[in-house]
PDB file of N, CA and C in Angstrom:
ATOM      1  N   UNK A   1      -9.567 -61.916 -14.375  1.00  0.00           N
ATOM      2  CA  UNK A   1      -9.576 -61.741 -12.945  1.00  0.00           C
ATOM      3  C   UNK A   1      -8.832 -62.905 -12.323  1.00  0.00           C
ATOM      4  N   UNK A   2      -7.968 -62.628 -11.246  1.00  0.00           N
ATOM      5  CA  UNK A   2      -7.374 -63.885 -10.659  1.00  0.00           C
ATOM      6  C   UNK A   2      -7.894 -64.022  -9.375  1.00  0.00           C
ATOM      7  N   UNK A   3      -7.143 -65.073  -8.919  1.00  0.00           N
ATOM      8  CA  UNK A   3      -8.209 -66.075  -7.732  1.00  0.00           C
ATOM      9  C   UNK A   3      -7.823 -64.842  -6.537  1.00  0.00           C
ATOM     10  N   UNK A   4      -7.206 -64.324  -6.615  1.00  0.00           N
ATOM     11  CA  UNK A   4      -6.435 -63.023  -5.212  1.00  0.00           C
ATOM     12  C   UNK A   4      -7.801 -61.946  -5.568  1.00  0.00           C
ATOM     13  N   UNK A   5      -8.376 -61.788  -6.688  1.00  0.00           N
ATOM     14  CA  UNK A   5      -9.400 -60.329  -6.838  1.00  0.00           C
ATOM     15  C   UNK A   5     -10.693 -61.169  -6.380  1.00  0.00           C
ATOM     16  N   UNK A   6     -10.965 -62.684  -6.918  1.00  0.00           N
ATOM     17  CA  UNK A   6     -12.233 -63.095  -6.357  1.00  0.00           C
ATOM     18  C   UNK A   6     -12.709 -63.457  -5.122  1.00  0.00           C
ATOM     19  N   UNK A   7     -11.328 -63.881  -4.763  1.00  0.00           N
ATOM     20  CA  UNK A   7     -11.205 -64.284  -2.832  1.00  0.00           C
ATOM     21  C   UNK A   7     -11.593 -62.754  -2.168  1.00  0.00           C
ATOM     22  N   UNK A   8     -11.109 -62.056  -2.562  1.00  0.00           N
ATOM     23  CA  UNK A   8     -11.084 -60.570  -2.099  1.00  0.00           C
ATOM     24  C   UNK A   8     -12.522 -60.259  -1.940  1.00  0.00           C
ATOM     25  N   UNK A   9     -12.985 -60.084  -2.893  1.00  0.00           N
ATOM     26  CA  UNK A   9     -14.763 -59.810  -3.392  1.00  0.00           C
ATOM     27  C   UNK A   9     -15.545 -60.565  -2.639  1.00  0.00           C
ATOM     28  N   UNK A  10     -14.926 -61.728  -2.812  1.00  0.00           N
ATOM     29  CA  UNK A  10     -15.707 -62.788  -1.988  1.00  0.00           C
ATOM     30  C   UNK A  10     -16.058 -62.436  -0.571  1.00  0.00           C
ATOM     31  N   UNK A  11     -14.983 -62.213   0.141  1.00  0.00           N
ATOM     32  CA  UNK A  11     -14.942 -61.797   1.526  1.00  0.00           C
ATOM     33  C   UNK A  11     -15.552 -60.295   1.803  1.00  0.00           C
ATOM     34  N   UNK A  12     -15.251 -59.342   1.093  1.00  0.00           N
ATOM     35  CA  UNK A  12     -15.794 -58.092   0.886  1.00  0.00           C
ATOM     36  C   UNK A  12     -17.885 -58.650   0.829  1.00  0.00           C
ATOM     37  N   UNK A  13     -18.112 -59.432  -0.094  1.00  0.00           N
ATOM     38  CA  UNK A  13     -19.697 -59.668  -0.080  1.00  0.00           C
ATOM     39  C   UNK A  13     -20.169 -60.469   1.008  1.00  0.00           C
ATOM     40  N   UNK A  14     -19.404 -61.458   0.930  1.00  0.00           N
ATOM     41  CA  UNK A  14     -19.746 -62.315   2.711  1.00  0.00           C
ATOM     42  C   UNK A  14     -19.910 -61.326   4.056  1.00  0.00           C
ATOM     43  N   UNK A  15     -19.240 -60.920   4.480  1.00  0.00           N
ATOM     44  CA  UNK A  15     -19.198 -59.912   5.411  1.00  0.00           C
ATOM     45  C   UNK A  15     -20.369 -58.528   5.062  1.00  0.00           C
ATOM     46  N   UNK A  16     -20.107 -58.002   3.734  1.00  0.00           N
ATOM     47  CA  UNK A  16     -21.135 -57.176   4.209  1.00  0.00           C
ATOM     48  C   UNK A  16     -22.686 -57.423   3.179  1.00  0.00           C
ATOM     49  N   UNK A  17     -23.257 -58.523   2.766  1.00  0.00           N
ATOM     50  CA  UNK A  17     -24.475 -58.802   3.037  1.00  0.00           C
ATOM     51  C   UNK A  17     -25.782 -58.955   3.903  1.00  0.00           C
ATOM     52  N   UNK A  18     -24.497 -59.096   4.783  1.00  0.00           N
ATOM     53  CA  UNK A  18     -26.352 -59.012   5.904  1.00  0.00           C
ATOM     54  C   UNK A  18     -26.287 -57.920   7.008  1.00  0.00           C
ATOM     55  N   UNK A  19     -25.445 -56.848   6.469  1.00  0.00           N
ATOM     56  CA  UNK A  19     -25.831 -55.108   6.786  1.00  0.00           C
ATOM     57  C   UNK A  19     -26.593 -54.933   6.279  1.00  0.00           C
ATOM     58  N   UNK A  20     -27.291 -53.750   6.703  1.00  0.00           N
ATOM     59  CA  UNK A  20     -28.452 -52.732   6.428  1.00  0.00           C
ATOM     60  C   UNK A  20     -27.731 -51.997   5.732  1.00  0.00           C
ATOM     61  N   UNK A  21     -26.702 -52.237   4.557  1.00  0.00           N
ATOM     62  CA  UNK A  21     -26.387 -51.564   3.927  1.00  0.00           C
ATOM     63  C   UNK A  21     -25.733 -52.073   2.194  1.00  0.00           C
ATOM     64  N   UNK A  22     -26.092 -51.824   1.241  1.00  0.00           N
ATOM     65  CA  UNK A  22     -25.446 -52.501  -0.349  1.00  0.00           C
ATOM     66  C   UNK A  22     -24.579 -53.127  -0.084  1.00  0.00           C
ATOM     67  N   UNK A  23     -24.817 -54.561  -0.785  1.00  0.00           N
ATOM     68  CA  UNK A  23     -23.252 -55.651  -0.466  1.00  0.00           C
ATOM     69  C   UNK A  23     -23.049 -54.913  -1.705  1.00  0.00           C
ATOM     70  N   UNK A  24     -23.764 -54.481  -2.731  1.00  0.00           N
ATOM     71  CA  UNK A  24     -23.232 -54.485  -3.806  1.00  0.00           C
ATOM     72  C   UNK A  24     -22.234 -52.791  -4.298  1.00  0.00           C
ATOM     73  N   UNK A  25     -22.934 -52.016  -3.472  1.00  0.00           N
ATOM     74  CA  UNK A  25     -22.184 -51.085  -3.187  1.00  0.00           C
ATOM     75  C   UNK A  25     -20.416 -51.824  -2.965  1.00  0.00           C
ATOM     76  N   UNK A  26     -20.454 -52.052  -2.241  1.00  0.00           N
ATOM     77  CA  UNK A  26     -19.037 -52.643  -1.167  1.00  0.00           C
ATOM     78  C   UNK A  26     -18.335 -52.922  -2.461  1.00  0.00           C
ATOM     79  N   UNK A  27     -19.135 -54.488  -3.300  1.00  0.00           N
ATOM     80  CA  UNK A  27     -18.301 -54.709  -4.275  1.00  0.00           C
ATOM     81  C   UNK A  27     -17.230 -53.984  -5.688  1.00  0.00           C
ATOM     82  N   UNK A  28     -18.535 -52.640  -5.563  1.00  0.00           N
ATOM     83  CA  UNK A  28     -18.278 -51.326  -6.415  1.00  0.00           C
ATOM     84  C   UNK A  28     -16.611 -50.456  -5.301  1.00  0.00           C
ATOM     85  N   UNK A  29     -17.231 -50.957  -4.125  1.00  0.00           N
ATOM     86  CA  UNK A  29     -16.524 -49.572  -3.630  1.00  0.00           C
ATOM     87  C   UNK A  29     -14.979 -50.270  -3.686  1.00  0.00           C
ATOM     88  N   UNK A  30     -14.934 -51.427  -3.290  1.00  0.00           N
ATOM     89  CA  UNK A  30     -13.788 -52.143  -3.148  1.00  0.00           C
ATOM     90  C   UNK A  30     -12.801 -52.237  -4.615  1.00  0.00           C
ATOM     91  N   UNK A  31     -13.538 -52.465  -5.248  1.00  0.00           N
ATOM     92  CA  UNK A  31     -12.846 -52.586  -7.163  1.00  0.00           C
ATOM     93  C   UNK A  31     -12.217 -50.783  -7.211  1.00  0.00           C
ATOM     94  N   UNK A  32     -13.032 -49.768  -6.457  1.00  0.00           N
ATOM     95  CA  UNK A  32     -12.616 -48.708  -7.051  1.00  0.00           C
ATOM     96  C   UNK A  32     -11.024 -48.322  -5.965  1.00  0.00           C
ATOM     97  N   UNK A  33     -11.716 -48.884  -4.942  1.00  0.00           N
ATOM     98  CA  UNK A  33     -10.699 -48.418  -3.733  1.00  0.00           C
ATOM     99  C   UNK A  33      -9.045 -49.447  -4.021  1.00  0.00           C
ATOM    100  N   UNK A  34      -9.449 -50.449  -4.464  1.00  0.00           N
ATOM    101  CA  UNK A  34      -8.187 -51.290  -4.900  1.00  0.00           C
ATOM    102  C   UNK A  34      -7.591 -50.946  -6.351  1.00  0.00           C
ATOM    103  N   UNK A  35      -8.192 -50.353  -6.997  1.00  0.00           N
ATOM    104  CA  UNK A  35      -8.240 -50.100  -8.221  1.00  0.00           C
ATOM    105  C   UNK A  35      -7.803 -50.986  -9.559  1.00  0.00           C
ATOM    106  N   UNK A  36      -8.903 -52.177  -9.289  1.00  0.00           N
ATOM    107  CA  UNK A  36      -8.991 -52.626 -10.290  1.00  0.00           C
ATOM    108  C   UNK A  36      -9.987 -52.342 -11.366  1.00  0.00           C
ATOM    109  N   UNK A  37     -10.207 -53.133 -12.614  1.00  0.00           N
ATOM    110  CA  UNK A  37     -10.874 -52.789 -13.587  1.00  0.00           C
ATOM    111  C   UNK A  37     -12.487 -53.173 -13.353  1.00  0.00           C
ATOM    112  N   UNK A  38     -13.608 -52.643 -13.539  1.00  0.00           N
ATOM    113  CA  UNK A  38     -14.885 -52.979 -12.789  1.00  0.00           C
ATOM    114  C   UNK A  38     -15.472 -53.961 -14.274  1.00  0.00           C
ATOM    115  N   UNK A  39     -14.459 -53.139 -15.535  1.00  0.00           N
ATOM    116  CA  UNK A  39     -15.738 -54.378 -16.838  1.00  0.00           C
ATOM    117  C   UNK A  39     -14.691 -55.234 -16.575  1.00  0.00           C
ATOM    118  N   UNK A  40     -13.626 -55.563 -16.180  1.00  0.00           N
ATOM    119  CA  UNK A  40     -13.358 -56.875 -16.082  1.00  0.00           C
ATOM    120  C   UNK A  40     -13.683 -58.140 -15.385  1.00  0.00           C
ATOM    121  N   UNK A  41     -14.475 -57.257 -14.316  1.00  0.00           N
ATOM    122  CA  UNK A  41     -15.064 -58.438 -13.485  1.00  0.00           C
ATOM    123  C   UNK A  41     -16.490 -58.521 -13.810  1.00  0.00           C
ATOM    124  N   UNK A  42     -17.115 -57.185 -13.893  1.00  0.00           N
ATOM    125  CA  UNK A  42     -18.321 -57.528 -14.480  1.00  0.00           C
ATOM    126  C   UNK A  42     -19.659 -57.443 -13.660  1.00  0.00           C
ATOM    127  N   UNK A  43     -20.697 -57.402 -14.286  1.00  0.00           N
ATOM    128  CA  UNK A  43     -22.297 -57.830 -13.577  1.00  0.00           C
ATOM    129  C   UNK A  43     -21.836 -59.556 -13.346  1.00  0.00           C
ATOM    130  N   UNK A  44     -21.575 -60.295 -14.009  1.00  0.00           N
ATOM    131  CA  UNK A  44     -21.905 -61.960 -14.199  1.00  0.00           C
ATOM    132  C   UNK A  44     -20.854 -62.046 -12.819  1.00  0.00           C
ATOM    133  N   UNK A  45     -19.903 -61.464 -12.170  1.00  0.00           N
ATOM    134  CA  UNK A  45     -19.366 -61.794 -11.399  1.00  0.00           C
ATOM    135  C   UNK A  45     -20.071 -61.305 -10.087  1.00  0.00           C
ATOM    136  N   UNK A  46     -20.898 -60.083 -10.025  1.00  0.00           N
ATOM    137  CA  UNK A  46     -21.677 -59.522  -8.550  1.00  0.00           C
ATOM    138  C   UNK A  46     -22.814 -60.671  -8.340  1.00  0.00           C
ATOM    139  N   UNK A  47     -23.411 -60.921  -9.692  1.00  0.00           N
ATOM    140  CA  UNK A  47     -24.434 -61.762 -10.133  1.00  0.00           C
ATOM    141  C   UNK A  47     -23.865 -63.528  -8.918  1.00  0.00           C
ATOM    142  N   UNK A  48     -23.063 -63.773  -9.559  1.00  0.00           N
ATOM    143  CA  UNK A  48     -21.968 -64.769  -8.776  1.00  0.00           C
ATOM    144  C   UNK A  48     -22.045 -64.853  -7.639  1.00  0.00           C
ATOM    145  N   UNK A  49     -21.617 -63.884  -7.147  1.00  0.00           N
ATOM    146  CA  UNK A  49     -21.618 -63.413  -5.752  1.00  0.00           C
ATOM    147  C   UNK A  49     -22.788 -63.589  -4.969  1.00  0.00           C
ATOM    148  N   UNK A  50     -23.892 -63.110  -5.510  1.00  0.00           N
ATOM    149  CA  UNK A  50     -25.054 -63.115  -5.145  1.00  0.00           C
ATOM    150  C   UNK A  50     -25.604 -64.109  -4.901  1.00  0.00           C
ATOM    151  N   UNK A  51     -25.369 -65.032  -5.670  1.00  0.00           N
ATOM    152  CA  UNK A  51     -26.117 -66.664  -6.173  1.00  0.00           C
ATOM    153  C   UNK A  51     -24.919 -67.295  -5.167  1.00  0.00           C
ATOM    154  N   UNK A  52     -23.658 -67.117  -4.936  1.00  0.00           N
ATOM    155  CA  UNK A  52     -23.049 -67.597  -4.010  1.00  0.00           C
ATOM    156  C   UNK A  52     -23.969 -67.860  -2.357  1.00  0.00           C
ATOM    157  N   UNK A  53     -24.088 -66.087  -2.223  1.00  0.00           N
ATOM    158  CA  UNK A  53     -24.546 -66.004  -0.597  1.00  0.00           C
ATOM    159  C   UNK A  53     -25.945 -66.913  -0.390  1.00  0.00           C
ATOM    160  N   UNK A  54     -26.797 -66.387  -1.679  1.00  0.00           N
ATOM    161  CA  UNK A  54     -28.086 -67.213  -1.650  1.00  0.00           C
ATOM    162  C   UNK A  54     -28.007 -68.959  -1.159  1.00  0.00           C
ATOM    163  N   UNK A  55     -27.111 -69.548  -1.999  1.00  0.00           N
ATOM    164  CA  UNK A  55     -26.477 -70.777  -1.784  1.00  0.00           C
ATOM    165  C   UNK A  55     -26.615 -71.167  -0.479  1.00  0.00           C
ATOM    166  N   UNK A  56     -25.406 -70.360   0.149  1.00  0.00           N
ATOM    167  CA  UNK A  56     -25.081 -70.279   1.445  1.00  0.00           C
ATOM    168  C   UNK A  56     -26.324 -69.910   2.797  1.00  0.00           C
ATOM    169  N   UNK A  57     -27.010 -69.240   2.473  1.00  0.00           N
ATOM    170  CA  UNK A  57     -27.987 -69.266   3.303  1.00  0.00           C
ATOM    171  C   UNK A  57     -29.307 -70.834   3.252  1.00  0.00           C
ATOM    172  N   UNK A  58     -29.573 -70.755   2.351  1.00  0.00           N
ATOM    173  CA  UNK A  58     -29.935 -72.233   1.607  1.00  0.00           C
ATOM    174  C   UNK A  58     -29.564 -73.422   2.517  1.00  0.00           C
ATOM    175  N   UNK A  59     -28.052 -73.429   2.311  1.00  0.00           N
ATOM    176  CA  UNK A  59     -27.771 -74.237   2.730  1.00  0.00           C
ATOM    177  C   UNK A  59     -27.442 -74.297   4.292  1.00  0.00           C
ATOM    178  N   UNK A  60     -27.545 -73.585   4.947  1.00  0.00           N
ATOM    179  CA  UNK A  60     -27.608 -73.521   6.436  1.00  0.00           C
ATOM    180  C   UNK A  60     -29.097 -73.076   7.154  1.00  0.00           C
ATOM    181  N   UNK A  61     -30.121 -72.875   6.284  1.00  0.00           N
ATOM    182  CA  UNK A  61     -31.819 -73.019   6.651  1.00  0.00           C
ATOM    183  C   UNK A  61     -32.140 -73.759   6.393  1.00  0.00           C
ATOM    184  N   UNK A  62     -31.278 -74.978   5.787  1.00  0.00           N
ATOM    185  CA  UNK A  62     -32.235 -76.322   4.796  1.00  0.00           C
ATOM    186  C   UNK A  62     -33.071 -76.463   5.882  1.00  0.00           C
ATOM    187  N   UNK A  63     -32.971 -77.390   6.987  1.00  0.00           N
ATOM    188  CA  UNK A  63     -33.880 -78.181   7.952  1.00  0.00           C
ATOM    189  C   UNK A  63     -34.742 -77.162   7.898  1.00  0.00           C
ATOM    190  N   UNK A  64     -34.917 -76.057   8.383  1.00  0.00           N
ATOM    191  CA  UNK A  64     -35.875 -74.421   8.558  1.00  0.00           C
ATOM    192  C   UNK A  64     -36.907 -74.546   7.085  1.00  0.00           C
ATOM    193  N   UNK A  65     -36.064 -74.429   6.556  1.00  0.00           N
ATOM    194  CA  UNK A  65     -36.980 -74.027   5.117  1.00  0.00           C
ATOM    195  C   UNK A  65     -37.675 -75.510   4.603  1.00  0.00           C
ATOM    196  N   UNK A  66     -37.055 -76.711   4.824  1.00  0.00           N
ATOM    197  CA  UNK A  66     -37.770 -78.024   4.294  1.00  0.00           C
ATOM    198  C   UNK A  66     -39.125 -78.050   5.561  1.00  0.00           C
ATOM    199  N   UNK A  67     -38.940 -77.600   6.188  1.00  0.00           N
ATOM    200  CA  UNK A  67     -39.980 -77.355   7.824  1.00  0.00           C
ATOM    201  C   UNK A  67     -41.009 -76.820   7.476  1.00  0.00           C
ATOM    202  N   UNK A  68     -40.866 -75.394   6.957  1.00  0.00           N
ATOM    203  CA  UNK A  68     -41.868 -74.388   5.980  1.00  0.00           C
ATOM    204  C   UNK A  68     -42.476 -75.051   4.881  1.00  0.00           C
ATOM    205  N   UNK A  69     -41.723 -75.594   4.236  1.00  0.00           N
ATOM    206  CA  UNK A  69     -42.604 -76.613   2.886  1.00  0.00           C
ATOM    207  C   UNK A  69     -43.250 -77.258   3.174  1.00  0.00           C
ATOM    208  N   UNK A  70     -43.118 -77.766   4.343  1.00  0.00           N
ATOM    209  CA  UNK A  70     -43.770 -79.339   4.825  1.00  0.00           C
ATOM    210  C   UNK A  70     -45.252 -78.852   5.184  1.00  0.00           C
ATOM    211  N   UNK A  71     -45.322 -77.393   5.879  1.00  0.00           N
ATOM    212  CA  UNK A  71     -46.283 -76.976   6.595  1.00  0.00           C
ATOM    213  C   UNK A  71     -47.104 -76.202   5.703  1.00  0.00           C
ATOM    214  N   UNK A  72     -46.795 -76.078   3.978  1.00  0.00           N
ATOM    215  CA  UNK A  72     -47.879 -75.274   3.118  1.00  0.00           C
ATOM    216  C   UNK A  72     -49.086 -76.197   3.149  1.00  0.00           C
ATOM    217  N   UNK A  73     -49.183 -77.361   2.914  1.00  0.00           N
ATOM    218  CA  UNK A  73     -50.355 -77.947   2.453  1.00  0.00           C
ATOM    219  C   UNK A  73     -51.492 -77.971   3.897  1.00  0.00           C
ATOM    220  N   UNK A  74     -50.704 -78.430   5.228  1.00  0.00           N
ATOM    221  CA  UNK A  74     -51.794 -77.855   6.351  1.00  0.00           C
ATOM    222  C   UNK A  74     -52.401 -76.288   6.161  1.00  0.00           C
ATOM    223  N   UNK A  75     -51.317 -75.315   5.925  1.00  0.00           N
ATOM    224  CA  UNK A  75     -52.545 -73.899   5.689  1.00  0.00           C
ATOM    225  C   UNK A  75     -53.146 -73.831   5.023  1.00  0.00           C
ATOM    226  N   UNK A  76     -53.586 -75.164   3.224  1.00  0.00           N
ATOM    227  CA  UNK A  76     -54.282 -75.019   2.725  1.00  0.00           C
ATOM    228  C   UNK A  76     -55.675 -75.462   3.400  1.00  0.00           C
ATOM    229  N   UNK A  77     -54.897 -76.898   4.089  1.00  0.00           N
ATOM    230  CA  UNK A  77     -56.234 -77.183   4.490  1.00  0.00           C
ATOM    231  C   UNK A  77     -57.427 -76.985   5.205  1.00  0.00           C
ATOM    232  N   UNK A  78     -56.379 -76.287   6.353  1.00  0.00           N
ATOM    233  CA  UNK A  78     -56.728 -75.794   7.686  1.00  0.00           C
ATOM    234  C   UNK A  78     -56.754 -74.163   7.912  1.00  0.00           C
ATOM    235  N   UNK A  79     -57.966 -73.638   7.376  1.00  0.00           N
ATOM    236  CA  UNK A  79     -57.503 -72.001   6.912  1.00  0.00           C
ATOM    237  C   UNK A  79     -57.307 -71.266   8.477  1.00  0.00           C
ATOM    238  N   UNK A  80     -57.236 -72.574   9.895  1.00  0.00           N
ATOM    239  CA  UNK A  80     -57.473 -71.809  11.262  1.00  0.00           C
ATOM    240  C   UNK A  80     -56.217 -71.421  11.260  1.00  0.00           C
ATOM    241  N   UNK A  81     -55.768 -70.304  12.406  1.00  0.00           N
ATOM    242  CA  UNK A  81     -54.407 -69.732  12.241  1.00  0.00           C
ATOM    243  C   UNK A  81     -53.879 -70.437  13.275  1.00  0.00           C
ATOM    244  N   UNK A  82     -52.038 -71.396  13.262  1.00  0.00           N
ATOM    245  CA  UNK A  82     -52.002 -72.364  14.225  1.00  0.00           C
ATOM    246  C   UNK A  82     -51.633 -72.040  15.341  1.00  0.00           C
ATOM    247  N   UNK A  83     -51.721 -72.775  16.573  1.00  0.00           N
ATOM    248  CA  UNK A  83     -51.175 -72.411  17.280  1.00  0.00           C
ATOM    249  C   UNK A  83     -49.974 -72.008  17.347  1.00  0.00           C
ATOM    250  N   UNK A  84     -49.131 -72.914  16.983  1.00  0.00           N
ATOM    251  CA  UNK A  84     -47.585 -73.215  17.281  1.00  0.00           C
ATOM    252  C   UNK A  84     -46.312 -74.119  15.887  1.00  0.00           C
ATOM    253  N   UNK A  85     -45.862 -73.786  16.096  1.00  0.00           N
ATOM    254  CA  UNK A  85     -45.210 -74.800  14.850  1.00  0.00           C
ATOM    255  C   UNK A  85     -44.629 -74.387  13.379  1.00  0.00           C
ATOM    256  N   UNK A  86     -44.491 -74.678  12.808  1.00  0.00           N
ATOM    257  CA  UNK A  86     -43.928 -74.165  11.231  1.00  0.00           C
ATOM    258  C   UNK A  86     -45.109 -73.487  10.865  1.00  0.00           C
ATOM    259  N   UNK A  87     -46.581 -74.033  10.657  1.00  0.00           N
ATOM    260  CA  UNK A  87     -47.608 -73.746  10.264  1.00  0.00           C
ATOM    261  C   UNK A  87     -47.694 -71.803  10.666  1.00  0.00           C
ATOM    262  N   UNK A  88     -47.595 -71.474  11.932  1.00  0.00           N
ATOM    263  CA  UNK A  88     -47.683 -70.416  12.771  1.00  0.00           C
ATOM    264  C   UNK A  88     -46.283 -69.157  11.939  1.00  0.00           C
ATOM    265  N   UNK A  89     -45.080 -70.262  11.767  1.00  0.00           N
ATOM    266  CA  UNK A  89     -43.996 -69.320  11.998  1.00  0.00           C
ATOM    267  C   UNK A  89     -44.410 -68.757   9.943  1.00  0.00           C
ATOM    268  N   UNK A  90     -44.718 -69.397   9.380  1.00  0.00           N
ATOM    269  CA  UNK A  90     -45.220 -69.376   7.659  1.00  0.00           C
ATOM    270  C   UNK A  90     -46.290 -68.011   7.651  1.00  0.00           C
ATOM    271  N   UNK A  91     -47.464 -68.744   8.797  1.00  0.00           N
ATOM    272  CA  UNK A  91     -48.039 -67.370   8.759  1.00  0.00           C
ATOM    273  C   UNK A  91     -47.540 -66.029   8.903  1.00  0.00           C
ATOM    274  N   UNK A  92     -46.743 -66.299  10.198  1.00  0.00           N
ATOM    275  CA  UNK A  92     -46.019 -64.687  10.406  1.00  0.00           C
ATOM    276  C   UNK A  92     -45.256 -64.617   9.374  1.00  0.00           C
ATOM    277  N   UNK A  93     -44.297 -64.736   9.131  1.00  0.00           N
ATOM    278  CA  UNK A  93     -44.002 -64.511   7.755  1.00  0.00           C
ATOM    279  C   UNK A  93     -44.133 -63.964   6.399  1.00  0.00           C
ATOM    280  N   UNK A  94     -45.583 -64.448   5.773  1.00  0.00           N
ATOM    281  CA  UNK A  94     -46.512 -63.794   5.266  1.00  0.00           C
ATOM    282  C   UNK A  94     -47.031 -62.375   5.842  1.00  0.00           C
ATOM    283  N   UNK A  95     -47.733 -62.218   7.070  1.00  0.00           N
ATOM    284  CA  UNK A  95     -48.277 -61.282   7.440  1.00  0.00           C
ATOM    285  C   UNK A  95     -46.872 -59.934   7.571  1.00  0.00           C
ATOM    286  N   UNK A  96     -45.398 -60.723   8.073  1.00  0.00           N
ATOM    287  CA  UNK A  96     -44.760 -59.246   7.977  1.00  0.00           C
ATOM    288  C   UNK A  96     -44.021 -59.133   6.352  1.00  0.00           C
ATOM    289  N   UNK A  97     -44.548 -59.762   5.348  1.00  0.00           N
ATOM    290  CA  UNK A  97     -43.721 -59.357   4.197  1.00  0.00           C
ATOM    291  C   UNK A  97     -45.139 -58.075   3.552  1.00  0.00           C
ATOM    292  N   UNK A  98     -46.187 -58.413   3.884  1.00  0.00           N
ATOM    293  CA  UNK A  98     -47.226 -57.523   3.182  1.00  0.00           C
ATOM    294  C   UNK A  98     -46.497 -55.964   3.216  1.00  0.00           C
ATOM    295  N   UNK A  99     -46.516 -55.513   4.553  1.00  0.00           N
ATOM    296  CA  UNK A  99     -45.971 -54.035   4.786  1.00  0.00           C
ATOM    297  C   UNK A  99     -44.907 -53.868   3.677  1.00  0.00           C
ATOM    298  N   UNK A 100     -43.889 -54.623   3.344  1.00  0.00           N
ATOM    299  CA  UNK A 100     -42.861 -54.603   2.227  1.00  0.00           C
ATOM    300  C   UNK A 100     -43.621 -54.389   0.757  1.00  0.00           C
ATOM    301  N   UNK A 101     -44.212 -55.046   0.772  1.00  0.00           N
ATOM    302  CA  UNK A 101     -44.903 -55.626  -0.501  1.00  0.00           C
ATOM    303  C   UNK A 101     -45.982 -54.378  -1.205  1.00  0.00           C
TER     304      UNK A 101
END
């Protein structure tokens, strides 16, 4: 694969990950619509991709998400539900992943 098919993919998964719709589709649809070879790029490359965006979100929630860590050991301690604060936003959180779950 050359750096022109991964830049491609790249931008194809950036853009459509945070639709309500398969990034990974896209990546399928794009290899077929350009018509390149799909075992040449592979699972280890969508895989890539994936662990890319993850990265990327990571790294632009750090402050958010080090906020959330900070605030597990108060909900252990404090089983009251908080007012306000990381503590509060952790709870909701929890409470809307159940319906998923």
């Amino acid at each position: 694969m050359g750096y022109f098919q991964a830049a491609v993919l790249g931008v194809v998964q950036g853009l459509t990950e945070f639709l309500p719709v398969s990034s990974s589709a896209h990546l399928i649809l794009a290899r077929a619509l350009l018509g390149w070879d799909a075992a040449e790029l592979g699972l280890a490359f969508d895989v890539a991709c994936h662990v890319g965006t993850l990265g990327a979100v990571v790294a632009y929630f750090r402050a958010d998400l080090l906020e959330l860590a900070a605030a597990v050991p108060d909900l252990v301690r404090r089983p009251v539900w908080p007012a306000d604060g990381a503590g509060r936003r952790l709870r909701l959180i929890a409470v809307g992943t159940v319906p998923f779950a």
